[in-house]
Protein backbone atom coordinates (compact mmCIF):
# COMPACT_ATOMS: atom_id res chain seq x y z
CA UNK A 1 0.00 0.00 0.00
CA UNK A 2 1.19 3.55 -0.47
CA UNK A 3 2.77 5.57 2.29
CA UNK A 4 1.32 9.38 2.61
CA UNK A 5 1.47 12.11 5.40
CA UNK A 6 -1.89 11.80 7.38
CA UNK A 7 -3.24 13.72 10.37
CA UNK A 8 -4.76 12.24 13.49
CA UNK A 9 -6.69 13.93 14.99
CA UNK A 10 -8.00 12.84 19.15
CA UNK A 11 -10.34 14.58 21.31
CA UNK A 12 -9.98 12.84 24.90
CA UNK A 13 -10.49 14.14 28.19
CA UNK A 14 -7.94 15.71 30.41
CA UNK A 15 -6.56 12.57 32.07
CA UNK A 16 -3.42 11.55 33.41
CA UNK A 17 -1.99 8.60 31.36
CA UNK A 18 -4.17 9.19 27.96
CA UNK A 19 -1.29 10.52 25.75
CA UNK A 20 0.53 7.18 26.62
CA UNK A 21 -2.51 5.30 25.48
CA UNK A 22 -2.79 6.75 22.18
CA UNK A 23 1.11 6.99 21.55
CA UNK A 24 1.29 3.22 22.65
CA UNK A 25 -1.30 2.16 19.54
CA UNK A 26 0.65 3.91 17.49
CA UNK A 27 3.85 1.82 19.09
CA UNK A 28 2.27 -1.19 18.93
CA UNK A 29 1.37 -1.24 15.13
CA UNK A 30 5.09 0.14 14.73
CA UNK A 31 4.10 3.15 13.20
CA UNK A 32 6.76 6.29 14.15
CA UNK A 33 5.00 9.40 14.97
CA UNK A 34 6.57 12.62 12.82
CA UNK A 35 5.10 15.10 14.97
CA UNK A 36 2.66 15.48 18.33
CA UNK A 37 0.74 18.64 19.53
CA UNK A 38 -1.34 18.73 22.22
CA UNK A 39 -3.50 21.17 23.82
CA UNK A 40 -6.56 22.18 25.51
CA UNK A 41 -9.75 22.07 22.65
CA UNK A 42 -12.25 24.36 22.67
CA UNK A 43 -14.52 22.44 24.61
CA UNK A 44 -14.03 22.84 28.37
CA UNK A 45 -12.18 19.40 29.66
CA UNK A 46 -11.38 17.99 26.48
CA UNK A 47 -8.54 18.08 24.41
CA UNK A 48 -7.10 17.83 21.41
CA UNK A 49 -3.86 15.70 19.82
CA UNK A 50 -2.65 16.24 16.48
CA UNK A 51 -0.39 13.69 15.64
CA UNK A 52 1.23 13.10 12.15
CA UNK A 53 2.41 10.36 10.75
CA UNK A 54 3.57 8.25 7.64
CA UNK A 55 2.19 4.67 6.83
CA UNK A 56 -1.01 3.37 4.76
CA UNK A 57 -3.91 3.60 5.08
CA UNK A 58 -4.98 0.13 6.34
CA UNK A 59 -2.35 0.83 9.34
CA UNK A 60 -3.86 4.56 10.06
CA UNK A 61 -7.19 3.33 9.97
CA UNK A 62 -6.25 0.41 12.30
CA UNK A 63 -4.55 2.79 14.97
CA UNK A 64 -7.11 5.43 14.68
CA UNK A 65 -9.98 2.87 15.32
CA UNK A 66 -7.92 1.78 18.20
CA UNK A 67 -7.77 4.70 20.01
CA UNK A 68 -11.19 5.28 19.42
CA UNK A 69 -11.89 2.36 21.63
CA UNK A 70 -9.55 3.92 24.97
CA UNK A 71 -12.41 4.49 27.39
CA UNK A 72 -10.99 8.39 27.57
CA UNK A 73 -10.78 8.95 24.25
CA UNK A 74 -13.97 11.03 22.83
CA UNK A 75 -13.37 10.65 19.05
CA UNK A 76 -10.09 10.05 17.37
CA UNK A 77 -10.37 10.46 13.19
CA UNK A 78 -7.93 10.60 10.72
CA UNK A 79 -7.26 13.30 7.99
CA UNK A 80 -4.72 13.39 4.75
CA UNK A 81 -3.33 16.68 4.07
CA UNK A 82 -6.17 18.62 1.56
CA UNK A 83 -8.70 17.77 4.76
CA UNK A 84 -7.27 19.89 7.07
CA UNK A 85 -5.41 23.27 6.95
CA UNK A 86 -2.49 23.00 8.72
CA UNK A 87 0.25 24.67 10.10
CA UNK A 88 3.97 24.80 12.16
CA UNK A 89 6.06 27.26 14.12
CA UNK A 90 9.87 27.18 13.29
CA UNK A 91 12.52 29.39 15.40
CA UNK A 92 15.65 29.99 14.15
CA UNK A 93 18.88 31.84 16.07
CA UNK A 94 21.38 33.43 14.06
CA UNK A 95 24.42 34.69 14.88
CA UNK A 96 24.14 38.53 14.62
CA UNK A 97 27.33 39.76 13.54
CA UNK A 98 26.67 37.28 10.42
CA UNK A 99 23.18 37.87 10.17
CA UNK A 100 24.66 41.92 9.60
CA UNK A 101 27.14 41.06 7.78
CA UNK A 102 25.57 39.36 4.95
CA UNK A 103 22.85 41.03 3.41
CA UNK A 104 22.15 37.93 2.06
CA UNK A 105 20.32 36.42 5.04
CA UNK A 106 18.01 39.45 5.40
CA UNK A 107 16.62 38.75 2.23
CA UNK A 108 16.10 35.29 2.73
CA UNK A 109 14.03 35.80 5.64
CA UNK A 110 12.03 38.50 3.67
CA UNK A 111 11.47 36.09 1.07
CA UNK A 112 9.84 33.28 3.47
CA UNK A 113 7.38 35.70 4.98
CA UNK A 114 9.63 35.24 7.82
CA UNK A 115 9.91 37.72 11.26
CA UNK A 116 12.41 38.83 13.31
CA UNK A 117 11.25 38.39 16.72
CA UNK A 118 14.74 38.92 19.24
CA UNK A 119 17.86 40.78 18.25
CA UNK A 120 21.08 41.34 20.67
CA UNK A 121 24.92 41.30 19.63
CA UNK A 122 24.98 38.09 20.43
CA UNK A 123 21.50 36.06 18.48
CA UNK A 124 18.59 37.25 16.42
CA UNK A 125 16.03 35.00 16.51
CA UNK A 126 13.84 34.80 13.37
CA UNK A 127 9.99 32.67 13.80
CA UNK A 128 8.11 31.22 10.74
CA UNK A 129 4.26 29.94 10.51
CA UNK A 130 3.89 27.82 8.08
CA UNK A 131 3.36 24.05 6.12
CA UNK A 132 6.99 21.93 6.74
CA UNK A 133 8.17 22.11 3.45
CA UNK A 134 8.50 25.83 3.45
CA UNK A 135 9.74 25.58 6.95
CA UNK A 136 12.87 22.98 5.70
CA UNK A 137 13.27 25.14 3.03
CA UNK A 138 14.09 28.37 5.21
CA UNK A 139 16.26 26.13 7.39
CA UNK A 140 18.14 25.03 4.27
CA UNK A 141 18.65 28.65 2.83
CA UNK A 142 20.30 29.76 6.46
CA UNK A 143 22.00 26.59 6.84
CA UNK A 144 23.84 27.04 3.16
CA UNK A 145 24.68 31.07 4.21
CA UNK A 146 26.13 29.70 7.32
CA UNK A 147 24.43 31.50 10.03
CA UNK A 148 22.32 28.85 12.30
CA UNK A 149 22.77 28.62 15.80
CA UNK A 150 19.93 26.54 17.11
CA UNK A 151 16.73 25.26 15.49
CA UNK A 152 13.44 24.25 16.70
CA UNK A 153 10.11 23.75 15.42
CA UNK A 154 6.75 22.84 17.10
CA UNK A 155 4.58 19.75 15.68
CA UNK A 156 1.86 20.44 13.59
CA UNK A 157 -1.90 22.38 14.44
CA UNK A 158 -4.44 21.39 11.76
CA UNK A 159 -8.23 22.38 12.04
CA UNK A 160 -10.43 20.18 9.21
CA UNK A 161 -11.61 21.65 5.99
CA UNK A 162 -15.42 20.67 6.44
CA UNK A 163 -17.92 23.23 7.71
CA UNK A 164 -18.40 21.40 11.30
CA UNK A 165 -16.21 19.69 13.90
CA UNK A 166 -17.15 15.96 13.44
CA UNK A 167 -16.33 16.14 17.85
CA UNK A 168 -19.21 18.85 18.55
CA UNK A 169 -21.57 16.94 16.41
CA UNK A 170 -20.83 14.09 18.20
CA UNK A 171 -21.17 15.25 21.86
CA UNK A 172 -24.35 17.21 20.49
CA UNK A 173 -25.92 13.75 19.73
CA UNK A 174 -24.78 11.72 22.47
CA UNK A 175 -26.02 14.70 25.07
CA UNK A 176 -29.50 14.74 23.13
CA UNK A 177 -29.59 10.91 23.11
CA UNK A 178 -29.12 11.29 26.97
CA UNK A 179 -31.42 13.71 27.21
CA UNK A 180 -33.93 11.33 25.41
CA UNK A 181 -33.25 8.60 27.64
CA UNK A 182 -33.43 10.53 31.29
CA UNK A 183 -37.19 11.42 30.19
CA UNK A 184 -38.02 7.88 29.03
């Protein structure tokens, strides 16, 4: 089967030991997470993992419907990259007196839609937004001009291209089906 970028996406409550559940399905199909975010949703007491990795689809379908089944887990789906929009944070530190020096570099970061966020005599430090290829390719263009302290980026934050959260539909039914079944 072919091997693509997808996006996993996991609502869960706010439990100690859940992000150890879901990593461990992915473990346990031996499927190597790229990249893991994690953060409060915005539904109070649940939140959200985005979690990319490469594999098939039978295998992302497999670990997805596993993690569905973790008794904290509220939905888990998967997306491939035109399903969600998407994006990373990249800092870079340069060293100043280069950074200065060459022209060059300025231009670079111009080009990339990139901002300079810290500047001393010691480090600038330049951020980026963005998808990972344009984030690899700003790391390349400092790397070649020779001016790259330290480099860090954050794992990916991807919302879904539909119209609705498939998560708020869901607790939307299962609260009305509640509802339904309290005045039975």
């Amino acid at each position: 089967m072919e091997q693509q970028v997808y996006t996993v996406i996991v609502h869960s409550e706010n439990l100690v030991g859940v992000l150890n559940q879901v990593t461990a399905a992915f473990t346990r199909r031996q499927i190597n997470i790229e990249s893991l975010n994690v953060s409060a949703s915005s539904i109070q007491g649940i939140h959200k993992y985005t979690i990319t990795a490469i594999t098939d689809e039978d295998n992302i379908n497999k670990v997805t419907q596993q993690i569905s089944k973790k008794i904290d887990v509220v939905q888990a789906h998967y997306f491939v990259d035109n399903e969600v929009m998407h994006r990373e944070i990249a800092l870079y530190k340069l060293a100043t007196p280069v950074l200065l020096n060459n022209p060059e570099i300025s231009k670079v970061i111009r080009k990339f839609s990139a901002h300079l966020i810290e500047a001393n005599e010691t480090f600038s430090v330049v951020e980026m937004s963005g998808v990972d290829e344009d984030i690899t390719a700003l790391y390349e263009a400092l790397q070649k001009l020779d001016c790259i302290l330290q480099f860090v980026r954050c794992g990916r934050v991807a919302i879904t291209t539909s119209c609705f959260e498939r998560v708020n539909q869901y607790l939307k039914e299962r609260r009305e089906k509640h509802q339904l079944l309290f005045y039975e």
